[in-house]
N, C-alpha and C. Protein backbone atom coordinates (compact mmCIF):
# COMPACT_ATOMS: atom_id res chain seq x y z
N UNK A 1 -1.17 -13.59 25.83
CA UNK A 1 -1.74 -14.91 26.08
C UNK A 1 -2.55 -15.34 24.86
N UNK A 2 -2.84 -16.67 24.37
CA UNK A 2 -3.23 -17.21 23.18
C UNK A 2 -4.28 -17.38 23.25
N UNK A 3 -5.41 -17.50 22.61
CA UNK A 3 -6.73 -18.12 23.35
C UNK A 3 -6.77 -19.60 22.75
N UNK A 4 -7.17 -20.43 23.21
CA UNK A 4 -7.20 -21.58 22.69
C UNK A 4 -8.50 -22.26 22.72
N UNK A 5 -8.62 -23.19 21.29
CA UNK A 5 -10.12 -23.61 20.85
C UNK A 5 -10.02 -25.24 21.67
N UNK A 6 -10.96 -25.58 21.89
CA UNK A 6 -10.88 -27.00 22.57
C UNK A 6 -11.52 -27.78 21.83
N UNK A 7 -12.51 -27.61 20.86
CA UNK A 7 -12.92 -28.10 19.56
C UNK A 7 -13.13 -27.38 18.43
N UNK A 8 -13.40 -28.30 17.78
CA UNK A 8 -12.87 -27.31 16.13
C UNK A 8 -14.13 -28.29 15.27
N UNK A 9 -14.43 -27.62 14.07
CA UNK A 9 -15.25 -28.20 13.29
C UNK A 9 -14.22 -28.89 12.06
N UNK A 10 -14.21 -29.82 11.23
CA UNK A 10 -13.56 -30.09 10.21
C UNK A 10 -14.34 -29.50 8.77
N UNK A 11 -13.68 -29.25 7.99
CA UNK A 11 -14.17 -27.74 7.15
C UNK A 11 -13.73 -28.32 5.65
N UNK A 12 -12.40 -29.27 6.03
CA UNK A 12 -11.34 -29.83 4.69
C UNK A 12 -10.43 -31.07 5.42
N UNK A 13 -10.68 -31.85 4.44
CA UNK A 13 -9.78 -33.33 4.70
C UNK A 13 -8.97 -33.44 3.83
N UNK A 14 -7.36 -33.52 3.73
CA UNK A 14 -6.89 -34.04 2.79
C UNK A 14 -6.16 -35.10 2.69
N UNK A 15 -5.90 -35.94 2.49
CA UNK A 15 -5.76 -37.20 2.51
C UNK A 15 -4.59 -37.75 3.02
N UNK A 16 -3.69 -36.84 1.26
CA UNK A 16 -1.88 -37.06 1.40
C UNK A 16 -1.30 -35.47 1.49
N UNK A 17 -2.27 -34.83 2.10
CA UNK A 17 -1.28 -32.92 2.47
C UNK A 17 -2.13 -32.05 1.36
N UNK A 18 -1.02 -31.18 1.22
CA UNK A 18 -1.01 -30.01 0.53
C UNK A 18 -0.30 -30.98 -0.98
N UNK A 19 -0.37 -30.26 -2.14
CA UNK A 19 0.70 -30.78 -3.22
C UNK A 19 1.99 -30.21 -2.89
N UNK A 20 2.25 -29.24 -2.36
CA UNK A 20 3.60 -28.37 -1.88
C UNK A 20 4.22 -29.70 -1.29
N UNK A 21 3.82 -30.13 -0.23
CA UNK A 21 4.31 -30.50 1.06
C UNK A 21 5.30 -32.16 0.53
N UNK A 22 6.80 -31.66 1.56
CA UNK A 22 7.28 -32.80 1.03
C UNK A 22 7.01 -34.15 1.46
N UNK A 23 6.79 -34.01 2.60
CA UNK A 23 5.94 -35.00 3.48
C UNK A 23 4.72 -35.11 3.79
N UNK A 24 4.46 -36.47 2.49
CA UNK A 24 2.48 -36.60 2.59
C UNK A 24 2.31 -37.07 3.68
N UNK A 25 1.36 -36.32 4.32
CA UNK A 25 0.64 -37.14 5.53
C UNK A 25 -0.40 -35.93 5.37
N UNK A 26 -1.54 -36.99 5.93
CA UNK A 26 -3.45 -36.39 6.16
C UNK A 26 -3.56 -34.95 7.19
N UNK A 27 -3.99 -34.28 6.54
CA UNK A 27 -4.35 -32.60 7.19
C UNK A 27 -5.50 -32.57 6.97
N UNK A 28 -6.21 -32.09 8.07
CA UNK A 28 -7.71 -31.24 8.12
C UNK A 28 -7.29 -30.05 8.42
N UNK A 29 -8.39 -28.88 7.87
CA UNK A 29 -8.45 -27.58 7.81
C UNK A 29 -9.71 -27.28 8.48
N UNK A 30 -9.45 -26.71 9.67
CA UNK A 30 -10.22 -26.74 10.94
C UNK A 30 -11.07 -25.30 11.12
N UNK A 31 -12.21 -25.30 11.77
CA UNK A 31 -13.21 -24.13 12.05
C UNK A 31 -13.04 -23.84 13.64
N UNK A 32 -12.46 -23.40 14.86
CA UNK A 32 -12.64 -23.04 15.97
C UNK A 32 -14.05 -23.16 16.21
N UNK A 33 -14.63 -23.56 17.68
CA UNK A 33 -15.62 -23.81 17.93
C UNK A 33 -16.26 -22.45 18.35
N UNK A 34 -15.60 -21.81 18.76
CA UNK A 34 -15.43 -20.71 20.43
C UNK A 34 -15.18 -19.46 19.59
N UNK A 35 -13.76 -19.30 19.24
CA UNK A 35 -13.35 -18.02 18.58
C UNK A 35 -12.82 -18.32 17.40
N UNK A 36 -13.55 -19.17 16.55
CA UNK A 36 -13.65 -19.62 15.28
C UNK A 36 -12.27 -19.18 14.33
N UNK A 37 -11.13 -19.99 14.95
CA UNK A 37 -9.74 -19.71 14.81
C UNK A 37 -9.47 -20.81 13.22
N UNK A 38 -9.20 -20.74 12.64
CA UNK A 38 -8.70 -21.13 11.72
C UNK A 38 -7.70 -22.20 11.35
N UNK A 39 -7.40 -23.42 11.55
CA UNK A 39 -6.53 -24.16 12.23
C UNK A 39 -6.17 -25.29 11.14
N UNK A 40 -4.71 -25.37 10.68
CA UNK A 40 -4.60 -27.00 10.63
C UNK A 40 -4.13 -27.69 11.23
N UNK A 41 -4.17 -29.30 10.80
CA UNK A 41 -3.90 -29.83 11.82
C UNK A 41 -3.10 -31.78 10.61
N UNK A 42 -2.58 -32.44 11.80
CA UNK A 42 -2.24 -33.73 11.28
C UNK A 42 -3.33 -34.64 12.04
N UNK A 43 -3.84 -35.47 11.29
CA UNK A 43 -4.70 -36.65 12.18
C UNK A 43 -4.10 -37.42 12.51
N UNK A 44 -4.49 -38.47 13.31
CA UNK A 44 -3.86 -39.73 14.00
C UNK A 44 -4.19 -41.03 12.71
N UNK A 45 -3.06 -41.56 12.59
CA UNK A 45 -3.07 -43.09 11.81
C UNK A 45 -4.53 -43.53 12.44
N UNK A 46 -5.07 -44.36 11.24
CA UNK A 46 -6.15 -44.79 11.27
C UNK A 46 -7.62 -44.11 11.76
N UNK A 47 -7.44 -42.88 12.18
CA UNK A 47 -8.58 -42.08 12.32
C UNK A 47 -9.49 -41.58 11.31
N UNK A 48 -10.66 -41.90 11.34
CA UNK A 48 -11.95 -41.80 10.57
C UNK A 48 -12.30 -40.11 10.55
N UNK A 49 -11.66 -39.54 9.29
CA UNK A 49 -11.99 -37.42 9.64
C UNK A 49 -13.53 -37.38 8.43
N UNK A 50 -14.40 -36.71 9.45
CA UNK A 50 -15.55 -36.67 8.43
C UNK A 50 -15.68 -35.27 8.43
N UNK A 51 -15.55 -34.37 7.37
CA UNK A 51 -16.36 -33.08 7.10
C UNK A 51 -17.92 -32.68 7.84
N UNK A 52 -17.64 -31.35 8.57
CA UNK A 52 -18.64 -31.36 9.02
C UNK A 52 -18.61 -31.91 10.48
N UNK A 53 -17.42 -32.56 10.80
CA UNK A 53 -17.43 -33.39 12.33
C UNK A 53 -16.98 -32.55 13.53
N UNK A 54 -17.71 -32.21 14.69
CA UNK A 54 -16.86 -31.75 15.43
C UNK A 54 -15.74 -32.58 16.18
N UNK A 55 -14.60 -31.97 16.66
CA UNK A 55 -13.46 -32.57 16.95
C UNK A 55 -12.75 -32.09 18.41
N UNK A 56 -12.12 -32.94 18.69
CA UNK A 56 -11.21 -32.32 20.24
C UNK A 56 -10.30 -31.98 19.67
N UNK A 57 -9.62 -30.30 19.61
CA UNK A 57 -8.68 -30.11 19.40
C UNK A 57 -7.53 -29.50 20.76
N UNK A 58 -7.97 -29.45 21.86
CA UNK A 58 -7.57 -29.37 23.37
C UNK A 58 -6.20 -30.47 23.20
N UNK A 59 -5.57 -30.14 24.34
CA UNK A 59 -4.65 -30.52 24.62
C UNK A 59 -5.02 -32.10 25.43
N UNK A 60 -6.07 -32.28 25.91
CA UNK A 60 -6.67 -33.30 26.16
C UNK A 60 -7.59 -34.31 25.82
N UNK A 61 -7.79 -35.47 25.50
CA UNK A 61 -9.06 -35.86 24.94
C UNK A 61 -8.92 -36.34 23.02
N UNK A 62 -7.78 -35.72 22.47
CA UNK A 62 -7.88 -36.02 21.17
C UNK A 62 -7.95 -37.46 20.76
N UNK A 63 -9.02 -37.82 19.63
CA UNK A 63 -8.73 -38.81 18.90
C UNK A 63 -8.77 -38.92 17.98
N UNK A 64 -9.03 -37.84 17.04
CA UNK A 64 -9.10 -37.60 15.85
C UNK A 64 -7.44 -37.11 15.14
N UNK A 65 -7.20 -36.09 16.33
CA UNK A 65 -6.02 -35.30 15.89
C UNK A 65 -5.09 -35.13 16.38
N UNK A 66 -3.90 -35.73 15.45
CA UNK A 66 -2.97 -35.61 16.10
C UNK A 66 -1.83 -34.52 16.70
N UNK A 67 -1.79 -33.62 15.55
CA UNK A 67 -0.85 -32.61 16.14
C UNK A 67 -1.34 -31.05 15.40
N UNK A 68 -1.67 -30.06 15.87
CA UNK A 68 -2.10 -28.94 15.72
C UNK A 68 -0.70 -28.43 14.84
N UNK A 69 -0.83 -28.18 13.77
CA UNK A 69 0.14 -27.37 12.93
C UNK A 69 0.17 -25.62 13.02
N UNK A 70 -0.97 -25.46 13.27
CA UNK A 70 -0.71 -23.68 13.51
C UNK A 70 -1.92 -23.37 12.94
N UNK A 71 -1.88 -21.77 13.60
CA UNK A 71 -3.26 -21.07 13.21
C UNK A 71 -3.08 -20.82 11.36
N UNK A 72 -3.90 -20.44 10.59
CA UNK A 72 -4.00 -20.20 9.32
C UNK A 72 -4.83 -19.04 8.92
N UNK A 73 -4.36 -17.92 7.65
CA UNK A 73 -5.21 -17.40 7.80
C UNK A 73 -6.41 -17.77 6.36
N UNK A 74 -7.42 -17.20 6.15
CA UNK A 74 -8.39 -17.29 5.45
C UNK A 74 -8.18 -17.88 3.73
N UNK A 75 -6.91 -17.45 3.69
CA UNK A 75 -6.66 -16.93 2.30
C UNK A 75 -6.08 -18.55 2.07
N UNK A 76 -5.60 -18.81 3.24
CA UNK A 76 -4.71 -20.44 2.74
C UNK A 76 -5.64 -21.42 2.96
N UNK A 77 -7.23 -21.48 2.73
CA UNK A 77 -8.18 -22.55 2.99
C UNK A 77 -8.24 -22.96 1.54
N UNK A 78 -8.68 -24.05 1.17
CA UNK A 78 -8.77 -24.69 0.01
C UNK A 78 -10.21 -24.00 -0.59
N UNK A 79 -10.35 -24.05 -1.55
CA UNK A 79 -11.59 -23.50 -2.18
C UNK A 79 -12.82 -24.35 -1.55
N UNK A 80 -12.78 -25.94 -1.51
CA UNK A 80 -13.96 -26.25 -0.68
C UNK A 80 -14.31 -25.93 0.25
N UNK A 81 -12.92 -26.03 1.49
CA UNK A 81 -12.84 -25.14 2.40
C UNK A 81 -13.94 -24.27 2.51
N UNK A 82 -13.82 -23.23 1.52
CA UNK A 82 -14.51 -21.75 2.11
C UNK A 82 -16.21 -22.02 1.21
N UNK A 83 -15.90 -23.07 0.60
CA UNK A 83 -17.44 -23.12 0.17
C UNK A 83 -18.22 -23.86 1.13
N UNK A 84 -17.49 -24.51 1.63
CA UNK A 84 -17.96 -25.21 3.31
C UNK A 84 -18.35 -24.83 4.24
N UNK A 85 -17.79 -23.40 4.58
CA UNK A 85 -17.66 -22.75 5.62
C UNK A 85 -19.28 -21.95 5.82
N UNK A 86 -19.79 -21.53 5.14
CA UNK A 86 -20.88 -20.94 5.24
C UNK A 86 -21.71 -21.85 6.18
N UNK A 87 -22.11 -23.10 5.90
CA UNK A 87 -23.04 -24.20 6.06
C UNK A 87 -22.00 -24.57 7.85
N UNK A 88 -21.19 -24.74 7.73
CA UNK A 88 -20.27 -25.11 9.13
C UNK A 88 -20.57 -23.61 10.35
N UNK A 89 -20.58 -22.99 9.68
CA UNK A 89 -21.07 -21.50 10.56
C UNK A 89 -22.56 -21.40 10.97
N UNK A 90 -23.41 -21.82 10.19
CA UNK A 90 -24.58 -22.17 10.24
C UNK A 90 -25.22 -23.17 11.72
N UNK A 91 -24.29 -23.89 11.35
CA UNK A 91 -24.11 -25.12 12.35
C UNK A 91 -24.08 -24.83 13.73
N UNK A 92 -22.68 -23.91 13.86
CA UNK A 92 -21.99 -23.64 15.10
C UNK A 92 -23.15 -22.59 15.97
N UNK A 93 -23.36 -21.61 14.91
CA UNK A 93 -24.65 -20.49 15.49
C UNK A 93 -25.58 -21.19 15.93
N UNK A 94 -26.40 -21.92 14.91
CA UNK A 94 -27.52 -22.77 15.86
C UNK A 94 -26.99 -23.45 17.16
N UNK A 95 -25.92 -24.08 17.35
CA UNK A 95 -25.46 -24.97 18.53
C UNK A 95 -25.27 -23.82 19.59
N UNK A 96 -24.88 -22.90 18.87
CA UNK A 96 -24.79 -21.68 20.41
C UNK A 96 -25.46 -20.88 20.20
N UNK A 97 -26.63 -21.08 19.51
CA UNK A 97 -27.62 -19.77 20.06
C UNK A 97 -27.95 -19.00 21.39
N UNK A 98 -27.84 -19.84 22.10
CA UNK A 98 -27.89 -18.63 23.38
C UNK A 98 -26.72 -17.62 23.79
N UNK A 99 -25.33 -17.75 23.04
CA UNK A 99 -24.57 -16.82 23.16
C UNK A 99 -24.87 -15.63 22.03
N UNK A 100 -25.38 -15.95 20.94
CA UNK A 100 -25.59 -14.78 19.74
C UNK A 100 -26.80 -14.32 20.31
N UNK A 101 -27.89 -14.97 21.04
CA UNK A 101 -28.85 -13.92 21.44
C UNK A 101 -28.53 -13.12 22.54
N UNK A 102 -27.82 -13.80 23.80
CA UNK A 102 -26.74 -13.06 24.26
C UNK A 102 -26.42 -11.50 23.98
N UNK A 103 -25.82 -11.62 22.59
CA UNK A 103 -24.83 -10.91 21.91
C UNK A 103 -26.10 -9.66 21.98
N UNK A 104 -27.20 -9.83 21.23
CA UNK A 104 -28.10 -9.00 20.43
C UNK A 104 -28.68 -8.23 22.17
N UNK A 105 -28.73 -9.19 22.92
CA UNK A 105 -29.62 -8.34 24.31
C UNK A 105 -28.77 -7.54 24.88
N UNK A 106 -27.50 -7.61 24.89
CA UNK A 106 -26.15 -7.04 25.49
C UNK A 106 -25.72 -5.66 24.52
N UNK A 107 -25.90 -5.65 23.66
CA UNK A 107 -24.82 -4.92 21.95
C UNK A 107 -25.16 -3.71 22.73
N UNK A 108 -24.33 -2.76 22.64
CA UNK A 108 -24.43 -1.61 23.04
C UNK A 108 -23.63 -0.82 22.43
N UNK A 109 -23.85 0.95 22.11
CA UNK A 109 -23.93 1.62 21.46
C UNK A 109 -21.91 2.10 21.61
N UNK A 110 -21.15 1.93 20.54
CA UNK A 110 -19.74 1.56 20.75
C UNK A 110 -19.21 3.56 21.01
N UNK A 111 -20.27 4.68 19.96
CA UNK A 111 -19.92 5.69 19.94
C UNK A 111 -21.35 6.20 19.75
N UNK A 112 -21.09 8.04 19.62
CA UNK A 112 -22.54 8.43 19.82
C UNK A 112 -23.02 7.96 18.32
N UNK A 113 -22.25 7.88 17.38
CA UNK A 113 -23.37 7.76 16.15
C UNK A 113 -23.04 6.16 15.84
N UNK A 114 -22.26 5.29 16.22
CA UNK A 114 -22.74 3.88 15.70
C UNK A 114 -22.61 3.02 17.15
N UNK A 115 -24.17 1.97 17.29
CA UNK A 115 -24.39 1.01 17.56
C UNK A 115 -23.24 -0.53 16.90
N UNK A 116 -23.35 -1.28 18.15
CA UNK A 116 -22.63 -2.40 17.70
C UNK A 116 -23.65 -3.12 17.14
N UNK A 117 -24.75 -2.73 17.20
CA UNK A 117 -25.50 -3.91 15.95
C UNK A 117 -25.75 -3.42 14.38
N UNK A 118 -25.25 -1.91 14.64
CA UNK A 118 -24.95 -1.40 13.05
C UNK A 118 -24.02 -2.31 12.02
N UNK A 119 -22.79 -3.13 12.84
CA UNK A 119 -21.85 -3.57 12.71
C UNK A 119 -22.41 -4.57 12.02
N UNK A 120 -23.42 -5.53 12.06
CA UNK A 120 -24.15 -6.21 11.82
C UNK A 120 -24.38 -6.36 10.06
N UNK A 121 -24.17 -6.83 9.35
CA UNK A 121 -24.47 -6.70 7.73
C UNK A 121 -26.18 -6.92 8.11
N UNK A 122 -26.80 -6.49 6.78
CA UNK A 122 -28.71 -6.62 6.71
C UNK A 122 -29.01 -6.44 8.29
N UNK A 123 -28.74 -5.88 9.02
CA UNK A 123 -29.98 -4.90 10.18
C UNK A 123 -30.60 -4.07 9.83
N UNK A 124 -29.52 -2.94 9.33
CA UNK A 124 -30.37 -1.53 8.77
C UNK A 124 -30.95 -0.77 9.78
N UNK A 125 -31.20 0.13 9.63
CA UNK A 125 -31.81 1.16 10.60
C UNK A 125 -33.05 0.74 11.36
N UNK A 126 -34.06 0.96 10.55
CA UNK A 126 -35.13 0.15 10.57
C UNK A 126 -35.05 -0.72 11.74
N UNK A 127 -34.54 -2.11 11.45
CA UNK A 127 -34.67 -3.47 12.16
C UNK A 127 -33.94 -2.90 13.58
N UNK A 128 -33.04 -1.96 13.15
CA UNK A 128 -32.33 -1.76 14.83
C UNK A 128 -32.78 -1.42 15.68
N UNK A 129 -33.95 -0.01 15.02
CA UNK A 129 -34.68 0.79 16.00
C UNK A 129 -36.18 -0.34 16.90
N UNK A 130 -36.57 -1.63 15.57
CA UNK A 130 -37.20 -2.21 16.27
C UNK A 130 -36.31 -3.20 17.20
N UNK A 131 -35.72 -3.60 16.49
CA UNK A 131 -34.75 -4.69 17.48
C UNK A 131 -34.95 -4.05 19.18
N UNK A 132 -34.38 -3.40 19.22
CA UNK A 132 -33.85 -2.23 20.33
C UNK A 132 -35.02 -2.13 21.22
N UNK A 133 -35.83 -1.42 20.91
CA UNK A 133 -37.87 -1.40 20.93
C UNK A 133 -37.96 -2.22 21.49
N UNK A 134 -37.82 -3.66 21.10
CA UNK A 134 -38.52 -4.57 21.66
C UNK A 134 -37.49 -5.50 22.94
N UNK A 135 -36.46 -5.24 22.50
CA UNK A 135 -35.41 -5.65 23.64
C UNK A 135 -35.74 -4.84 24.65
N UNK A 136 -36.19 -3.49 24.71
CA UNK A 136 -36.27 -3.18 25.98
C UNK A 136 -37.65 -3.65 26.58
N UNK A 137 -38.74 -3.78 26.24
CA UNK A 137 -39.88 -4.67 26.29
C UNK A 137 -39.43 -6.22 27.48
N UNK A 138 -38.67 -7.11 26.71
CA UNK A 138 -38.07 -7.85 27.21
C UNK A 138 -36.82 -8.50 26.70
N UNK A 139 -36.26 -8.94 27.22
CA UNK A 139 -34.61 -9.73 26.50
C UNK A 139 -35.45 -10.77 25.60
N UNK A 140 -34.47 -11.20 25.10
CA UNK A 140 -34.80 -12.05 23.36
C UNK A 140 -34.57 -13.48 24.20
N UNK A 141 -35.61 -14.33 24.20
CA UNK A 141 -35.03 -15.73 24.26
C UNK A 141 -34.01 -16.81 23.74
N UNK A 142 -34.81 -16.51 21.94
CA UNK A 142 -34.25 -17.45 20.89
C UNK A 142 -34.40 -16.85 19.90
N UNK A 143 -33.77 -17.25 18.67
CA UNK A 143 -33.69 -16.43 17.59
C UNK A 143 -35.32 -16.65 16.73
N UNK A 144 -36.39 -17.47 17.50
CA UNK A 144 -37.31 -17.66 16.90
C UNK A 144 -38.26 -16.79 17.44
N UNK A 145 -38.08 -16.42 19.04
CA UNK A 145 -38.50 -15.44 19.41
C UNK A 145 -38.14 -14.35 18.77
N UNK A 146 -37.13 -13.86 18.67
CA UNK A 146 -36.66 -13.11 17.96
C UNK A 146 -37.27 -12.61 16.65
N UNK A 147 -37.22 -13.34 16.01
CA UNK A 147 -37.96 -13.06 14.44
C UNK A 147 -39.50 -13.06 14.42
N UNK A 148 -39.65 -13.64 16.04
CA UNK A 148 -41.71 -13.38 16.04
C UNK A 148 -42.01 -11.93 16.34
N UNK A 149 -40.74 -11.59 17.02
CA UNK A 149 -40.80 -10.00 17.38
C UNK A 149 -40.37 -8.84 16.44
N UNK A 150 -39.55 -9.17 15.57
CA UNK A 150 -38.96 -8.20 14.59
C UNK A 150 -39.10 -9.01 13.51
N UNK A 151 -40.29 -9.60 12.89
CA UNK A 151 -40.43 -9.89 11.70
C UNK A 151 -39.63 -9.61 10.74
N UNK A 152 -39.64 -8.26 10.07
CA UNK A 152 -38.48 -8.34 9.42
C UNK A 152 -37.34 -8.56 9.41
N UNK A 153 -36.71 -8.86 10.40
CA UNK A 153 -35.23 -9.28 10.36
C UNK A 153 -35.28 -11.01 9.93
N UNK A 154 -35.39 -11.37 9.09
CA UNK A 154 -35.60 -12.87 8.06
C UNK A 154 -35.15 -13.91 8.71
N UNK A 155 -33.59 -13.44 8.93
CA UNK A 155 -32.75 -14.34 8.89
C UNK A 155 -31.78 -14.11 10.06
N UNK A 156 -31.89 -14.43 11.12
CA UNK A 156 -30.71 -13.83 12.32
C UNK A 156 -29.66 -14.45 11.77
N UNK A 157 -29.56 -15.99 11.96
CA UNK A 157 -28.23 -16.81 11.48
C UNK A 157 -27.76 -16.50 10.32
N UNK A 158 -28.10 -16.17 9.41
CA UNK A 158 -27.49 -15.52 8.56
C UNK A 158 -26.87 -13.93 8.45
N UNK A 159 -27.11 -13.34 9.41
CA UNK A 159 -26.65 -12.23 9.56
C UNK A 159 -25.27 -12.24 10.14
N UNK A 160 -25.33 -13.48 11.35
CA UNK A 160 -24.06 -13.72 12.05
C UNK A 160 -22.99 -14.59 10.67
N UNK A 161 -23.63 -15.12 10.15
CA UNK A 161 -22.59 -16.26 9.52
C UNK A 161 -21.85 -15.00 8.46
N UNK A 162 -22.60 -13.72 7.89
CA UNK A 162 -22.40 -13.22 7.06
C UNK A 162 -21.19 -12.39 7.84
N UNK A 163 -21.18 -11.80 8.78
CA UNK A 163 -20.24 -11.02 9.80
C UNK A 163 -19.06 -11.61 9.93
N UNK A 164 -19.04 -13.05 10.56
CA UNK A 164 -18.64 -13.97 11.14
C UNK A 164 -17.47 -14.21 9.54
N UNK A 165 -17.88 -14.64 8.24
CA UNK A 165 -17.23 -14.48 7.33
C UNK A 165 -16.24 -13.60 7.05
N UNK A 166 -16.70 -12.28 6.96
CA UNK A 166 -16.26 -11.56 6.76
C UNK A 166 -15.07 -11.05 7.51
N UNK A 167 -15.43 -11.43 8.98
CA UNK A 167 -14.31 -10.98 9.58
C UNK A 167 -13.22 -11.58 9.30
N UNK A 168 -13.26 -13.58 9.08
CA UNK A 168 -12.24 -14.07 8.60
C UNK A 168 -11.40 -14.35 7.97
N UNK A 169 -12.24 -13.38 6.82
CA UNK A 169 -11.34 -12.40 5.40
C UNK A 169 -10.91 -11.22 5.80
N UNK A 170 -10.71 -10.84 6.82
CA UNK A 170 -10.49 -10.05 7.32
C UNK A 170 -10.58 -8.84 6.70
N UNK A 171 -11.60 -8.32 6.60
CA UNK A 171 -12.06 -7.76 5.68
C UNK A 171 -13.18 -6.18 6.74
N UNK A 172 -12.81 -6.50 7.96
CA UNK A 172 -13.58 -5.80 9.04
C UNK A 172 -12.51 -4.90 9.82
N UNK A 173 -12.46 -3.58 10.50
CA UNK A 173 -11.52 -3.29 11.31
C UNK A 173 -11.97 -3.55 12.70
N UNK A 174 -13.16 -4.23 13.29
CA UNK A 174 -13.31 -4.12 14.75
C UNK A 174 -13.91 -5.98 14.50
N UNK A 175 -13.46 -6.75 15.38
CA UNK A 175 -14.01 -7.96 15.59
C UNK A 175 -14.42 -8.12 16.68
N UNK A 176 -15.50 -8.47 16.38
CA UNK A 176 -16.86 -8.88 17.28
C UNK A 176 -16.87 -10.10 17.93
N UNK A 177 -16.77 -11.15 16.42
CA UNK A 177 -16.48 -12.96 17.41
C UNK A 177 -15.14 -13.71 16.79
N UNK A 178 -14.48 -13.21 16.00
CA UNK A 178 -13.71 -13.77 15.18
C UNK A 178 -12.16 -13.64 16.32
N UNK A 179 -11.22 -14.26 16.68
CA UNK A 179 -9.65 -13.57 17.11
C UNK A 179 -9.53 -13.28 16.10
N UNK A 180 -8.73 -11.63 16.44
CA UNK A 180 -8.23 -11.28 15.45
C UNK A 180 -7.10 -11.72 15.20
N UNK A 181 -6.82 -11.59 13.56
CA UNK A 181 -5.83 -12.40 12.85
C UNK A 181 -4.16 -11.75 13.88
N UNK A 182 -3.12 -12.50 13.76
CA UNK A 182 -1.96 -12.22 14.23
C UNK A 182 -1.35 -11.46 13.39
N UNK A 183 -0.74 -10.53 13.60
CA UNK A 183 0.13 -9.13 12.77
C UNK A 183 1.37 -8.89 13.14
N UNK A 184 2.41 -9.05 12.36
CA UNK A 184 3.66 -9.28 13.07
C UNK A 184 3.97 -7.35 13.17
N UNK A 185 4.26 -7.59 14.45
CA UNK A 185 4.77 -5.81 14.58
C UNK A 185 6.47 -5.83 14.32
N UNK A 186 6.63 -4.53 13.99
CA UNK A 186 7.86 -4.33 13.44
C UNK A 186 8.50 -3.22 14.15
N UNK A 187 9.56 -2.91 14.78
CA UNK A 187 10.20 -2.15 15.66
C UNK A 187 11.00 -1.47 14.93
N UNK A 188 11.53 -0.29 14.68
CA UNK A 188 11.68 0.36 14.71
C UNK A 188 13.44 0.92 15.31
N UNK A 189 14.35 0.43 15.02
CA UNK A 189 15.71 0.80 16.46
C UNK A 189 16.30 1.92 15.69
């Protein structure tokens, strides 16, 4: 079964395509809202695409977009694209903070020697053992609570956006929030 994003962030607009493509027509290069899927897409004639915009990409409701071209992986984003993407991740975390704090009150220990918040880029030992400490104290509200309680941990949203990256370079073997990329299996007769 597929999972499917019902909005998407716009990340890349291009006007008249790809230069490849024999048929110019306008593509955005899309951010998943949910499971931050990777997406292009065709817009609708006369639709206004702003970078940075969230969008209906559901089967219902579109007015931005017209036809979903397929998932994409990391490597085929345009260079603005991925210089975009940091700041668009930024975005999405703040808008769902209560699922990443969620994440941090829930994370639990995957084997005896690593924690799923090891998984975490900049936690470190340190921040985990307080993290942890104080989660059992009480669950984390907000990430501002959060950082009143574990001072040192600087930057939560940036810890996720840094993960969150990485996975979509796929560059991780266990994903946390990212779908993992599609892998064509090969049989064997």
């Amino acid at each position: 079964m597929d999972i499917m994003e019902d909005y998407a962030w716009v990340i890349e607009y291009l006007p008249v395509g790809h230069a490849s493509q024999i048929k110019k027509e306008p593509i955005v290069q899309l951010l998943g809202d949910r499971f931050f899927t990777l997406l292009e897409a065709t817009v609708k004639p006369g639709s206004t695409v702003v970078l940075g915009k969230k969008v209906c990409v559901g089967k219902e409701g579109r007015t931005e977009i017209e036809h979903i071209k397929g998932r994409i992986d990391y490597d085929k984003l345009t260079t603005a694209a991925r210089e975009f993407m940091p700041s668009i991740l930024r975005k999405v975390i703040e808008e769902r903070e209560e699922d990443f704090v969620r994440f941090l009150n829930n994370a639990r220990p995957i084997s005896i020697r690593v924690h799923t918040l090891d998984l975490l880029p900049g936690i470190g030992k340190k921040n985990m053992e307080a993290l942890l400490r104080e989660r059992e104290k009480a669950k984390f509200e907000s990430f501002g609570d959060l950082k009143k309680r574990v001072p040192t941990l600087a930057d939560p949203i940036g810890i996720f956006v840094h993960r969150i990256l990485s996975e979509l370079e796929g560059n991780e073997k266990q994903y946390l929030f990212v779908k993992p990329p599609f892998r064509e299996i090969r049989r064997r007769f």
